[in-house]
C-alpha atoms as a PDB file:
ATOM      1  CA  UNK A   1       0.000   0.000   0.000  1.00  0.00           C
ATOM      2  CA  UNK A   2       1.227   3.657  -1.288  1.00  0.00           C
ATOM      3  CA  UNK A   3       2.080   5.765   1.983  1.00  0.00           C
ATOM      4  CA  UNK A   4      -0.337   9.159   2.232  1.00  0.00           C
ATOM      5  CA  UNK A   5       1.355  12.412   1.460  1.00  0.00           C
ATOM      6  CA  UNK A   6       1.293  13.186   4.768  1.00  0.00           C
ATOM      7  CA  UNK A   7       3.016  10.095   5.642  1.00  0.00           C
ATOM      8  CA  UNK A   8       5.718  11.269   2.956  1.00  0.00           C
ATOM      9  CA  UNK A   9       6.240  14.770   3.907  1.00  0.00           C
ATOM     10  CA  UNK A  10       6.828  13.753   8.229  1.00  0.00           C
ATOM     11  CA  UNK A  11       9.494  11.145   6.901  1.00  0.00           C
ATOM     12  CA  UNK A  12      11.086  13.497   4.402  1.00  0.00           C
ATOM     13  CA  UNK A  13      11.022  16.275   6.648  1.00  0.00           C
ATOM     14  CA  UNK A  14      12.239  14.275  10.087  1.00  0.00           C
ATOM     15  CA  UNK A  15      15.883  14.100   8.824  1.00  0.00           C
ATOM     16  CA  UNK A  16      16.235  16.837   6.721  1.00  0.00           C
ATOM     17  CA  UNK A  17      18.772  17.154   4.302  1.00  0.00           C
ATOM     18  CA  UNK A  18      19.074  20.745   3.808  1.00  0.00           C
ATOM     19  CA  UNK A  19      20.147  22.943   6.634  1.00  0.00           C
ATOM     20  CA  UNK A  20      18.419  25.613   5.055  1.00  0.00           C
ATOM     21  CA  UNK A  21      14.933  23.733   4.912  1.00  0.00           C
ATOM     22  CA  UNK A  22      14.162  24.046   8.433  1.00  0.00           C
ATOM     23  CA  UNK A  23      10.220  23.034   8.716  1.00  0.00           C
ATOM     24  CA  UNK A  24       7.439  20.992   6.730  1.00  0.00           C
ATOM     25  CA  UNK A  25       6.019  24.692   5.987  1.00  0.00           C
ATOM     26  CA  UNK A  26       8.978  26.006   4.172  1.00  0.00           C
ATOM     27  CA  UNK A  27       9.384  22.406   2.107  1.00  0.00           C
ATOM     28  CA  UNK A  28       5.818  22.854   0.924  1.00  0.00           C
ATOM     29  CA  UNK A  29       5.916  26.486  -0.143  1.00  0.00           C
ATOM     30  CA  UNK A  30       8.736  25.661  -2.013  1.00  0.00           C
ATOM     31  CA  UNK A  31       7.738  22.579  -3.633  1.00  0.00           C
ATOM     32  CA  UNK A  32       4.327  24.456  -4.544  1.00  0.00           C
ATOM     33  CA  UNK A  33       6.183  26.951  -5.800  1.00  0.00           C
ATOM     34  CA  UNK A  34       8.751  24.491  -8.083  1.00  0.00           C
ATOM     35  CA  UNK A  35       5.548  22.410  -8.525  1.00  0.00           C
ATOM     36  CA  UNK A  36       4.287  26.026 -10.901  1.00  0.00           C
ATOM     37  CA  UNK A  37       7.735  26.539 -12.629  1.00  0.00           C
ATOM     38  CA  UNK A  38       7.350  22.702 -13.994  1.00  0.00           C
ATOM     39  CA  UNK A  39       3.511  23.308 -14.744  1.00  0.00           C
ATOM     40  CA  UNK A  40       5.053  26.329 -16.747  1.00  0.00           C
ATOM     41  CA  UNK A  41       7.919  24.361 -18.914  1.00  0.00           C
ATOM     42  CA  UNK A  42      10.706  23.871 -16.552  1.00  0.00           C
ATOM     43  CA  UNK A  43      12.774  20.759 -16.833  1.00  0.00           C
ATOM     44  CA  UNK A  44      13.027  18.740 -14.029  1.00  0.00           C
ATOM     45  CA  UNK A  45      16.655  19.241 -11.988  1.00  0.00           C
ATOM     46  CA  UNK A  46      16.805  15.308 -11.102  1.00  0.00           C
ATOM     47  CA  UNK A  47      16.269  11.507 -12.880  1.00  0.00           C
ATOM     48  CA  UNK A  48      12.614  11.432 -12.736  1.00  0.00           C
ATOM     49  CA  UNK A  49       9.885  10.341 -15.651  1.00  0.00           C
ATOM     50  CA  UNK A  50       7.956  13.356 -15.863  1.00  0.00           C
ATOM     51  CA  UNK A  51       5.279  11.261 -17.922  1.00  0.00           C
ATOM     52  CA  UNK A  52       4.875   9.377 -15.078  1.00  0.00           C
ATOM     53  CA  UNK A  53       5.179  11.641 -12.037  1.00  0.00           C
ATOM     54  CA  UNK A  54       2.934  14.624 -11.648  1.00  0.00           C
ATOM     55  CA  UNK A  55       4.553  18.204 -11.151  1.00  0.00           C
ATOM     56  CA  UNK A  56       4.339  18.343  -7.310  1.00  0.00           C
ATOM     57  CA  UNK A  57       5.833  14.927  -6.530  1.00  0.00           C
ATOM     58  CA  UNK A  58       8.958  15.937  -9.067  1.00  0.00           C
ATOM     59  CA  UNK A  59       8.951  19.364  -6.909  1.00  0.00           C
ATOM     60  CA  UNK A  60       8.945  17.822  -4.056  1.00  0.00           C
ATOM     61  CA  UNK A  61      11.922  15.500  -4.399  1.00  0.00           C
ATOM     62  CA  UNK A  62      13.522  18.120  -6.174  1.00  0.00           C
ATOM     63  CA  UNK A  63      13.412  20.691  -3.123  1.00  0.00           C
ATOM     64  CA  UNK A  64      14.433  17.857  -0.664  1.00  0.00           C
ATOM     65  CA  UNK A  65      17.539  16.768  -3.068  1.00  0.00           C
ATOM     66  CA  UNK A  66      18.631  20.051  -2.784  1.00  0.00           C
ATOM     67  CA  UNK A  67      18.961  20.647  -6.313  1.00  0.00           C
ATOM     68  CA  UNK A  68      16.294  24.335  -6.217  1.00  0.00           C
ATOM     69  CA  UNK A  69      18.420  27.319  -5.626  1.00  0.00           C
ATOM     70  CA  UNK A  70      16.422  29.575  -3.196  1.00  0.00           C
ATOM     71  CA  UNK A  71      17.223  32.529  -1.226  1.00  0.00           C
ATOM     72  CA  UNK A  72      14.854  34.270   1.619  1.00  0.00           C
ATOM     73  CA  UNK A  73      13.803  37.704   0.587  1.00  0.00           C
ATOM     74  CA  UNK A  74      14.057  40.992   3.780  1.00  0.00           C
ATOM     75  CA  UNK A  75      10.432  39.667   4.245  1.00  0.00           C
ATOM     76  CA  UNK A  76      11.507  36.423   4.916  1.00  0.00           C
ATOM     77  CA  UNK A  77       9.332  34.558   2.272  1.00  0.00           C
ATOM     78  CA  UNK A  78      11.089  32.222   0.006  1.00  0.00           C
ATOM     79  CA  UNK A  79      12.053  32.844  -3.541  1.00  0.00           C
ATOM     80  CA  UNK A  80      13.136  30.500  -6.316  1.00  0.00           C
ATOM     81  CA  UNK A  81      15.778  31.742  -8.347  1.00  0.00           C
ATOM     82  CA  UNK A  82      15.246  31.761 -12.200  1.00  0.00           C
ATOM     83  CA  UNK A  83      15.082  28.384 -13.318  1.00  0.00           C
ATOM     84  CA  UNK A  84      15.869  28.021 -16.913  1.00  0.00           C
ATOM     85  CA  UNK A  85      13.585  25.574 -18.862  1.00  0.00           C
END
């Protein structure tokens, strides 16, 4: 049986391999926001069959492989750098 989302995202997010990624709030803001830039055209940054995986689950391991550039802005939201398609 397929573990839930949720089930994905406490596993994921219990050993976290980014220093920078310090909560399940951040990872989801910017996976959703990854998730748009691969709705849009963008290539996915890592070995995945986009045919076969939907935008947010490519986003997702993307932002937790640490291969999405991001910076915090003086407001302290997140921002993606440009990502080339």
């Amino acid at each position: 049986m397929m573990a839930s989302v949720h089930e994905e995202i406490d596993e994921t997010t219990e050993q976290p391999h980014s220093p920078e990624i310090d909560s399940k709030y951040r990872l989801i803001i910017l996976a959703a926001k990854r998730s748009k830039q691969l709705q849009r055209g963008a290539r996915p940054r890592i070995e995945i069959d986009p045919t076969k995986h939907k935008p947010t689950r490519i986003a997702l391991e993307e932002v937790i492989q640490g291969t999405i550039p991001f910076h915090f802005s003086t407001e302290g939201a997140e921002d993606l750098g440009e990502v080339p398609g």
